[in-house]
C-alpha atoms as a PDB file:
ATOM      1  CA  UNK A   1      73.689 154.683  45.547  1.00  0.00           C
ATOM      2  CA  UNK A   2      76.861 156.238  46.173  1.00  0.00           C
ATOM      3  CA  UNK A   3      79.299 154.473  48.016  1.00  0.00           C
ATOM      4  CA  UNK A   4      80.037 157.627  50.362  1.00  0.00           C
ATOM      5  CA  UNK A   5      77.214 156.062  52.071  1.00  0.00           C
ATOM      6  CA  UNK A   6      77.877 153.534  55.282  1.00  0.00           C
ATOM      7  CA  UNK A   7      76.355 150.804  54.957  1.00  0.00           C
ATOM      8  CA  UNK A   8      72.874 149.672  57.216  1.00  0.00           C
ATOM      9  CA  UNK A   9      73.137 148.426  60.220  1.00  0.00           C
ATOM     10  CA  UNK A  10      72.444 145.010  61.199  1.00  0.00           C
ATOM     11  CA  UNK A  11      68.668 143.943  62.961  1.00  0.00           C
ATOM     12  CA  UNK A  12      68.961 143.289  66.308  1.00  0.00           C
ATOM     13  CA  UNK A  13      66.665 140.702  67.914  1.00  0.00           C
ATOM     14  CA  UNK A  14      63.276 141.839  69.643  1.00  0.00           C
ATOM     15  CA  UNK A  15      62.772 140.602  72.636  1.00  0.00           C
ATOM     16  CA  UNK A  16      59.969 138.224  73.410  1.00  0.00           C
ATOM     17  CA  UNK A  17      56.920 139.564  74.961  1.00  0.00           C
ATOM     18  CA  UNK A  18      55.925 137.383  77.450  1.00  0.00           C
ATOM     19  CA  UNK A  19      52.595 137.662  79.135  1.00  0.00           C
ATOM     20  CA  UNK A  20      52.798 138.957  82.392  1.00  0.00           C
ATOM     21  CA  UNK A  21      52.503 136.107  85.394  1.00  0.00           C
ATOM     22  CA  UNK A  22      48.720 135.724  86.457  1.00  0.00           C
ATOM     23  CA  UNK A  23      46.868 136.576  83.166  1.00  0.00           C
ATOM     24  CA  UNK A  24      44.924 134.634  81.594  1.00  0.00           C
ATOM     25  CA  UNK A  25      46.133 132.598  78.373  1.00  0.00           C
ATOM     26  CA  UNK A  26      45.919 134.026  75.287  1.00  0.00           C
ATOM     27  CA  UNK A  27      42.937 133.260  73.157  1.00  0.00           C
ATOM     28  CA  UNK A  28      43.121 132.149  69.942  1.00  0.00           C
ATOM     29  CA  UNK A  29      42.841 134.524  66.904  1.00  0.00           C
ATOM     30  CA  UNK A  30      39.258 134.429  65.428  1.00  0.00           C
ATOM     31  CA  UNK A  31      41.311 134.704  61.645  1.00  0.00           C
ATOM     32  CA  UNK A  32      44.059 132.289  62.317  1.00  0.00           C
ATOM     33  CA  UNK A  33      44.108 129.177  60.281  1.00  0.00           C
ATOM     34  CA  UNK A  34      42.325 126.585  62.589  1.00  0.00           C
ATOM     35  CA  UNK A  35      44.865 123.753  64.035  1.00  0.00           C
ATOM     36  CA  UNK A  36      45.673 120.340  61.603  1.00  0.00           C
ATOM     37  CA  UNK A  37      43.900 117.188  62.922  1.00  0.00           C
ATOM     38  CA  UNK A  38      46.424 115.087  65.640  1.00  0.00           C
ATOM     39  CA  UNK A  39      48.839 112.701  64.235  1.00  0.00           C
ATOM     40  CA  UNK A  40      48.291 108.899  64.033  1.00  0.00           C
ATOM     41  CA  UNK A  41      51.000 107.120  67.029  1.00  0.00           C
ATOM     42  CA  UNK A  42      51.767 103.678  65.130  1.00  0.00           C
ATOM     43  CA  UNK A  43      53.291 101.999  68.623  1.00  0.00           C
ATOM     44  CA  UNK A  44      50.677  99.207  68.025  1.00  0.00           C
ATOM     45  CA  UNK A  45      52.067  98.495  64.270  1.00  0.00           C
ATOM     46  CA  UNK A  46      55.745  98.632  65.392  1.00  0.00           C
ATOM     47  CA  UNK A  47      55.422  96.143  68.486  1.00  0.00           C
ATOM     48  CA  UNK A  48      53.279  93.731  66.428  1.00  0.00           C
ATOM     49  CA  UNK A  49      55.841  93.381  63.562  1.00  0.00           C
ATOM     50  CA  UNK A  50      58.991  92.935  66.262  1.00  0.00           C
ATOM     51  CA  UNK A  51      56.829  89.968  67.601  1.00  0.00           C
ATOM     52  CA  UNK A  52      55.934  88.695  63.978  1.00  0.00           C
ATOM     53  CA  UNK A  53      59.975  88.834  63.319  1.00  0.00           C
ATOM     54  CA  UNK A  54      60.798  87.264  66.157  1.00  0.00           C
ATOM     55  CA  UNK A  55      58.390  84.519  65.969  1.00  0.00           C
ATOM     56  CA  UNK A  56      59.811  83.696  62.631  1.00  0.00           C
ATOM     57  CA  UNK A  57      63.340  83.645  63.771  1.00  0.00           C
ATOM     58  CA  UNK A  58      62.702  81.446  66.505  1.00  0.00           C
ATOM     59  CA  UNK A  59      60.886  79.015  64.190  1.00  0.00           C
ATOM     60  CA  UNK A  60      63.684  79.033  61.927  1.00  0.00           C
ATOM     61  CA  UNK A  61      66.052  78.546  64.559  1.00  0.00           C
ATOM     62  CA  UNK A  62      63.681  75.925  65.445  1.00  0.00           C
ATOM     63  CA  UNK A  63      63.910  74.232  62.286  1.00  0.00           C
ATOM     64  CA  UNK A  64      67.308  73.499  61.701  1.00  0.00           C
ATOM     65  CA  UNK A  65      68.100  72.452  65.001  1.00  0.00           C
ATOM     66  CA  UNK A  66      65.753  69.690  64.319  1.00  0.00           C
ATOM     67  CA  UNK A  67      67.409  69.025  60.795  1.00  0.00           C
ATOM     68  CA  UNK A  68      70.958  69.014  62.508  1.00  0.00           C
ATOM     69  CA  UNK A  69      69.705  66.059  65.464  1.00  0.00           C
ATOM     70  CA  UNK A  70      67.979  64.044  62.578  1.00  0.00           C
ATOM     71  CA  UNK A  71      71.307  63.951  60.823  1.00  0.00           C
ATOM     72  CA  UNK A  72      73.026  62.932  63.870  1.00  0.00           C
ATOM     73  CA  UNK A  73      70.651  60.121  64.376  1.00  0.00           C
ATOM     74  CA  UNK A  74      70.795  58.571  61.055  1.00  0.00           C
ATOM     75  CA  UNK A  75      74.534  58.423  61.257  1.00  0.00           C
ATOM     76  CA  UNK A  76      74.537  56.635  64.273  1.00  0.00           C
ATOM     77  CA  UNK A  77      71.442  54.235  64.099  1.00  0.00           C
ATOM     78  CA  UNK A  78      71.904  50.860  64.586  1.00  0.00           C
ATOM     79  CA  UNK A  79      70.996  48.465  61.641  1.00  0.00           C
ATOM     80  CA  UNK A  80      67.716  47.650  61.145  1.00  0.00           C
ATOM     81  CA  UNK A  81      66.888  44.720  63.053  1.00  0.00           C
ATOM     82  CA  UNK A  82      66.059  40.922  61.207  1.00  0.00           C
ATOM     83  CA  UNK A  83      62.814  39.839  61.601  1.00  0.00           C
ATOM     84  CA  UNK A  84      64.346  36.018  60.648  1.00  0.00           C
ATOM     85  CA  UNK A  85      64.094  33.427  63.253  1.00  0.00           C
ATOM     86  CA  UNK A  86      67.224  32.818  65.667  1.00  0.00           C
ATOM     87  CA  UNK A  87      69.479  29.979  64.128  1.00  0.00           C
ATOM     88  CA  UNK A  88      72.255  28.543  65.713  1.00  0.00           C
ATOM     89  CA  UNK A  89      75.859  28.862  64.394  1.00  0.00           C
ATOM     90  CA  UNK A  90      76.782  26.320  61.274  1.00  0.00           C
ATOM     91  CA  UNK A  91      78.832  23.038  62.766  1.00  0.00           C
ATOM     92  CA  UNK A  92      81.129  21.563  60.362  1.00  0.00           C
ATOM     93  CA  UNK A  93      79.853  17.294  60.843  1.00  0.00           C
ATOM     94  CA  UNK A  94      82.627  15.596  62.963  1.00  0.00           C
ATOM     95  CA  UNK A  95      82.460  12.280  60.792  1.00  0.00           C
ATOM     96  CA  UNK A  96      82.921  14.132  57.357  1.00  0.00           C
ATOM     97  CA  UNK A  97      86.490  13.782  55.715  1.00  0.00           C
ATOM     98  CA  UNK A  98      89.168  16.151  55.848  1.00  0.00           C
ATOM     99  CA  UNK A  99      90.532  17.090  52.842  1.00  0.00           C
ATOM    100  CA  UNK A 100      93.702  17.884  54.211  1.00  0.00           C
ATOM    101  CA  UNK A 101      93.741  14.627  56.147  1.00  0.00           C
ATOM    102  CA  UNK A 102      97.401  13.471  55.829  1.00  0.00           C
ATOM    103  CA  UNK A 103      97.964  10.009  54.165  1.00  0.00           C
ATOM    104  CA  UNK A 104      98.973   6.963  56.143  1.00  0.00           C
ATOM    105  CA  UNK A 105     102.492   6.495  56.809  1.00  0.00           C
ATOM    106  CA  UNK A 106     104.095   3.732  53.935  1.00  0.00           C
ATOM    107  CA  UNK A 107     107.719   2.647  54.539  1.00  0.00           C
ATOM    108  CA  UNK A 108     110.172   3.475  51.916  1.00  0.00           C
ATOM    109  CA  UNK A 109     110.464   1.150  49.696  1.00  0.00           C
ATOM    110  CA  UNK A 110     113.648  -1.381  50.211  1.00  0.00           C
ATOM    111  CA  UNK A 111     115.418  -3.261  47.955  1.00  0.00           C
ATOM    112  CA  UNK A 112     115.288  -6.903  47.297  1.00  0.00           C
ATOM    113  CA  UNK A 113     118.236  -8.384  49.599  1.00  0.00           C
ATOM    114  CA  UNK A 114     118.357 -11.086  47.132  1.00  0.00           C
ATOM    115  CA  UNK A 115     118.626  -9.162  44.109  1.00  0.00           C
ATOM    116  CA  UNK A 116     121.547  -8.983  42.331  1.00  0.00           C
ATOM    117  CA  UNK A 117     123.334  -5.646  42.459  1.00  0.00           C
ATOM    118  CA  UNK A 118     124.459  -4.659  38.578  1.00  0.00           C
ATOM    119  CA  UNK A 119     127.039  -2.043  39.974  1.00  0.00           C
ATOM    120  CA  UNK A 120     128.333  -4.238  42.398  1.00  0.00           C
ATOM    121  CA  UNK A 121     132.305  -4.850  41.960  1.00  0.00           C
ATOM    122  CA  UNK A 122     133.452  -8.020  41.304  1.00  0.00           C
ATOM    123  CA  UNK A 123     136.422  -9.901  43.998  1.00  0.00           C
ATOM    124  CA  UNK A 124     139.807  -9.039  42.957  1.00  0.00           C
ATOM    125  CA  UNK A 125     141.719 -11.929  42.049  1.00  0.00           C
ATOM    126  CA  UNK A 126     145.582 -12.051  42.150  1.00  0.00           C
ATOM    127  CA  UNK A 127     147.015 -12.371  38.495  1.00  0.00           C
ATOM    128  CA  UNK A 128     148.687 -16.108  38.923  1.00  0.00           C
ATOM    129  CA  UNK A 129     151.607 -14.225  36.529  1.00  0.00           C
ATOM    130  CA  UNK A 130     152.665 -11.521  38.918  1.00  0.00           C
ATOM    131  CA  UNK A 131     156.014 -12.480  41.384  1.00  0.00           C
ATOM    132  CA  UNK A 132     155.187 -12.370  45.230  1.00  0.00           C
ATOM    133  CA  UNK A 133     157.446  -9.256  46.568  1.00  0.00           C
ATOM    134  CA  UNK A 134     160.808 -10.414  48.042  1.00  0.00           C
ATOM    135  CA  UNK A 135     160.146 -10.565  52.192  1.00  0.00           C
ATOM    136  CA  UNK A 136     162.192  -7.303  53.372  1.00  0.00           C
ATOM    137  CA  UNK A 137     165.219  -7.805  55.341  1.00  0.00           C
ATOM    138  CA  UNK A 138     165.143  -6.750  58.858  1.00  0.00           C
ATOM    139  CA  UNK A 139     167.499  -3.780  59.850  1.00  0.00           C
ATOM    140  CA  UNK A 140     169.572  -4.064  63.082  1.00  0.00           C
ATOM    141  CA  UNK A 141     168.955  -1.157  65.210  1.00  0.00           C
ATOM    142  CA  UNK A 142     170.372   2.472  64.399  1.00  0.00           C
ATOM    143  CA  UNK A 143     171.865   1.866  68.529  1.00  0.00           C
ATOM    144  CA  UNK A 144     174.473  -0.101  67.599  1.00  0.00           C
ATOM    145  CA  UNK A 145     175.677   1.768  64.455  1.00  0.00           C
ATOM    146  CA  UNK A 146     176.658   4.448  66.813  1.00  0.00           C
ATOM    147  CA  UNK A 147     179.108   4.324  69.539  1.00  0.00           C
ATOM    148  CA  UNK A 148     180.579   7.389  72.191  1.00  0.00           C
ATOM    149  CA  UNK A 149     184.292   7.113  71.889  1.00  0.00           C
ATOM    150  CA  UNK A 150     185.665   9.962  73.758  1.00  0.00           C
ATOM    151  CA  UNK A 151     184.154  12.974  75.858  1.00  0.00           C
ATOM    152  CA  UNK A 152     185.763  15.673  76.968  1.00  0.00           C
ATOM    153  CA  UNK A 153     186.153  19.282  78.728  1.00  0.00           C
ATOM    154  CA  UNK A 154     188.098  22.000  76.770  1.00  0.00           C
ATOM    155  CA  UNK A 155     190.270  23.257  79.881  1.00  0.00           C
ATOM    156  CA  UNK A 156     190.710  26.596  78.524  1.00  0.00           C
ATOM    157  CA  UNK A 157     186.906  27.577  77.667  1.00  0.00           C
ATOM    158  CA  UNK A 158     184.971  24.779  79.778  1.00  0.00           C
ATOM    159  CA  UNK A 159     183.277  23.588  76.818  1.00  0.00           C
ATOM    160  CA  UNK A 160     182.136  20.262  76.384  1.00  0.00           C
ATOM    161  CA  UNK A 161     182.423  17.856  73.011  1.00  0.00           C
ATOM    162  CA  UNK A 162     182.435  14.167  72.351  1.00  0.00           C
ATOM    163  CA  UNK A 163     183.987  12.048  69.499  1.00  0.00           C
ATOM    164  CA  UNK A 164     181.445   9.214  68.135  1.00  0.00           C
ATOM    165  CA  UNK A 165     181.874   6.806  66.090  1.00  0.00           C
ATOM    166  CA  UNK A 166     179.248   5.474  63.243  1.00  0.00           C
ATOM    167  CA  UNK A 167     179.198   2.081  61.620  1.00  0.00           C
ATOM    168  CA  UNK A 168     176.788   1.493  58.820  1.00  0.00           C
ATOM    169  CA  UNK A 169     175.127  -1.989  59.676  1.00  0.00           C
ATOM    170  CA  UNK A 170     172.223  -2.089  57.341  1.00  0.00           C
ATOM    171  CA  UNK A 171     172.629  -3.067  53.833  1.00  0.00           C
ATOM    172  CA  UNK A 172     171.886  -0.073  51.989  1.00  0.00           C
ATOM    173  CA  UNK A 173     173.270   3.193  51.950  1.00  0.00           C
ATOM    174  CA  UNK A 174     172.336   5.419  54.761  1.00  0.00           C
ATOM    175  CA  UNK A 175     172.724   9.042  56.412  1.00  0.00           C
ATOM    176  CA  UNK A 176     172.681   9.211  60.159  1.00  0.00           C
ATOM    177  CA  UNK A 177     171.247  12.397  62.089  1.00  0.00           C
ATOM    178  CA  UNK A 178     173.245  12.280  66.240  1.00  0.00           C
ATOM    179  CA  UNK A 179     172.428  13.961  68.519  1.00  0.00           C
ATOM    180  CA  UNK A 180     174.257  14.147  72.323  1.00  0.00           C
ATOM    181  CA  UNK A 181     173.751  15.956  75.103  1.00  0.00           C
ATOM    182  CA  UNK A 182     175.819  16.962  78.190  1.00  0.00           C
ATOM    183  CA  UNK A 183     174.954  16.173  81.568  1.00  0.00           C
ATOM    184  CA  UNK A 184     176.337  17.403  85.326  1.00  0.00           C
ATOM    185  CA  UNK A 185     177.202  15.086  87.963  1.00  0.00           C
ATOM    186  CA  UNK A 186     173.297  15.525  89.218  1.00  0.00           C
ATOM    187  CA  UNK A 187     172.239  13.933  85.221  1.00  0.00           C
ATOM    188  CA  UNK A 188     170.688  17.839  84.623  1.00  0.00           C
ATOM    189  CA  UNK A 189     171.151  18.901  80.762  1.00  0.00           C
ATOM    190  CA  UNK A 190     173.988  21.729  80.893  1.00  0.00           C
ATOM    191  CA  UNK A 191     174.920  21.530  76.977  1.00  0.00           C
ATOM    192  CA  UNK A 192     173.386  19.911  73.748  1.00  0.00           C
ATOM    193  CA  UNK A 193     174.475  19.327  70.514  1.00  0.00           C
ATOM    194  CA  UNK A 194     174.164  17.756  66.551  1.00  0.00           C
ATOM    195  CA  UNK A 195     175.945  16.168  63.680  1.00  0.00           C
ATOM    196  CA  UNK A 196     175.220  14.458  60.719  1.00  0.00           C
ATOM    197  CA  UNK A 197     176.616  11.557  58.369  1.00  0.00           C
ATOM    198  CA  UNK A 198     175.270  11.526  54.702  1.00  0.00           C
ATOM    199  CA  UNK A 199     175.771   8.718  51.993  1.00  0.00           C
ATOM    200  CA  UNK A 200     177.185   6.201  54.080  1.00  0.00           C
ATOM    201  CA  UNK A 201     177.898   2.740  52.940  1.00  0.00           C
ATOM    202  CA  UNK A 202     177.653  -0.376  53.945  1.00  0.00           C
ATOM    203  CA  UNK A 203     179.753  -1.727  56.701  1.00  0.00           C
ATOM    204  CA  UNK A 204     181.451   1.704  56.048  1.00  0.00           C
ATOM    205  CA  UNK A 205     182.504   4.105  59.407  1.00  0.00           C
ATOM    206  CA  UNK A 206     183.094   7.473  60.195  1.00  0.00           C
ATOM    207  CA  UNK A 207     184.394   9.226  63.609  1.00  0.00           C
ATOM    208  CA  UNK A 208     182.524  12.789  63.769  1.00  0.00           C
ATOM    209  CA  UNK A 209     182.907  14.829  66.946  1.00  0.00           C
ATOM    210  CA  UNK A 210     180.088  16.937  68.457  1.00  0.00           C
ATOM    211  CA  UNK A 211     180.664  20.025  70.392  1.00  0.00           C
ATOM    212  CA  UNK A 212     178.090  21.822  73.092  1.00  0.00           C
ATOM    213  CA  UNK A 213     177.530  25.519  73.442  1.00  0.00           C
ATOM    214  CA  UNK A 214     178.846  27.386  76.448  1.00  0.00           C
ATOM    215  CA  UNK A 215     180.555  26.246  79.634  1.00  0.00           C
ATOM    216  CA  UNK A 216     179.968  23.169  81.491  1.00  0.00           C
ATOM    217  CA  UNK A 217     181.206  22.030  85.320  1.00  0.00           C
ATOM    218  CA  UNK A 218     183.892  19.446  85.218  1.00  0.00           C
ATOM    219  CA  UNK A 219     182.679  16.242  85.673  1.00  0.00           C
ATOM    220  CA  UNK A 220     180.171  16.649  83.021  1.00  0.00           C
ATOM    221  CA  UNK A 221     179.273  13.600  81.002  1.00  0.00           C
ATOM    222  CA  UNK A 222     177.599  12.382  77.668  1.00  0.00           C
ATOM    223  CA  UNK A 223     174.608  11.119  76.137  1.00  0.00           C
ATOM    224  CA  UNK A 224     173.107  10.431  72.715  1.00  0.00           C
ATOM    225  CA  UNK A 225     170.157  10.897  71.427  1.00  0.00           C
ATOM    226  CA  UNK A 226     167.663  11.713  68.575  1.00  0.00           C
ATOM    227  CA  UNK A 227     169.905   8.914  66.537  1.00  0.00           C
ATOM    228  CA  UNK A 228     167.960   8.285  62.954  1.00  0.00           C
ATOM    229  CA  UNK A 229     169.054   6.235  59.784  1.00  0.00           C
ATOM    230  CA  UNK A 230     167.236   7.040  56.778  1.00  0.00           C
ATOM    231  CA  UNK A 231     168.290   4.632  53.415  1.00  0.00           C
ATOM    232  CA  UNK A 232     169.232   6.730  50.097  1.00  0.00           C
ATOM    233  CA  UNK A 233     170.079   3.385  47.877  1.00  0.00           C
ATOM    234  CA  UNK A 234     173.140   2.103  46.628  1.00  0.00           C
END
């Protein structure tokens, strides 16, 4: 073919002939094939193996609840109960011994008062070879070593002092701590003060004089006191 020619056009669809309305149906065609046999419904097959199915589901179901509550039984059963005969509870006997029964009470044990003690110290007895000390000769009192021999008020700064006078009447060598205060007319402390005498001998004297601190009302008097003697030997 040459290709100067168009092509064919395309088939259109026939349209269907439809018998007109109020004839009768066609009949068949004497030499048409005749029709197949009808088809077989299986409804009856289908319904009996959904019931079959869920018959065996159910029992399966069925089943392991069963297995699941039989667990949960054994788990919690009580014991088995004893077929023994009832006894009553096991008394210890009242009249059987203790073990831990304490012992009787025994009193310690005392020595013999008569016995003789080995560690006991034997009476000191005075060796007839060693001199009875010399009886100690009595001291006159430190009062009378000391004696107030003047007190007076400084006119120009008010301040008190006194002069004393100290006599050693023991036998030994002695120092001598004096003390004096100063009184107002009304006996009230307005002034204090101290001396000492070291290395004083026997029957030996000394005048020392003793000044207070600050000013004092005229009138003012004296007084000793805190007076010690202490020996320091020939």
């Amino acid at each position: 073919m040459s290709d100067n020619f168009p092509p064919p056009p395309p088939e259109q669809p026939q349209p269907e002939h439809l018998p007109p309305a109020g004839a009768p149906p066609e009949r068949p065609s004497p030499w048409a094939a005749p029709p197949g046999p009808p088809r077989k419904q299986h409804t009856g097959l289908i319904v009996t193996l959904a019931v079959g199915g869920g018959l065996v589901v159910a029992g399966a179901v069925v089943a392991l609840v069963y297995s699941a509550m039989s667990s949960v039984e054994d788990s919690i059963a009580l014991p088995p109960r004893s077929e023994a005969p009832y006894s009553e509870p096991y008394e210890e006997d009242p009249y059987e011994e203790d073990p831990y029964e304490e012992e009787p009470y025994e009193e310690p044990y005392e020595e013999d008062p008569y016995e003789e003690d080995p560690y006991e110290e034997e009476p000191y007895e005075e060796d007839p070879a060693e001199a009875a000390p010399e009886p100690t000769v009595t001291e006159p009192d430190v009062k009378k070593d000391v004696t107030i021999t003047a007190c007076t008020r400084d006119p120009q700064i008010g301040w008190q002092s006194a002069k004393v006078k100290v006599v050693n009447g023991s036998s030994t060598t002695a120092s001598y701590h004096i003390g004096v205060e100063f009184l107002d007319k009304d006996g009230t402390k307005v002034a204090d003060g101290v001396t000492g005498v070291l290395g004083l001998g026997p029957g030996k004297s000394v005048v020392e004089e003793i000044h207070g601190l600050g000013e004092v009302p005229q009138g003012t008097t004296c007084r000793l006191v805190d007076l010690t003697r202490m020996p320091t030997g020939d």
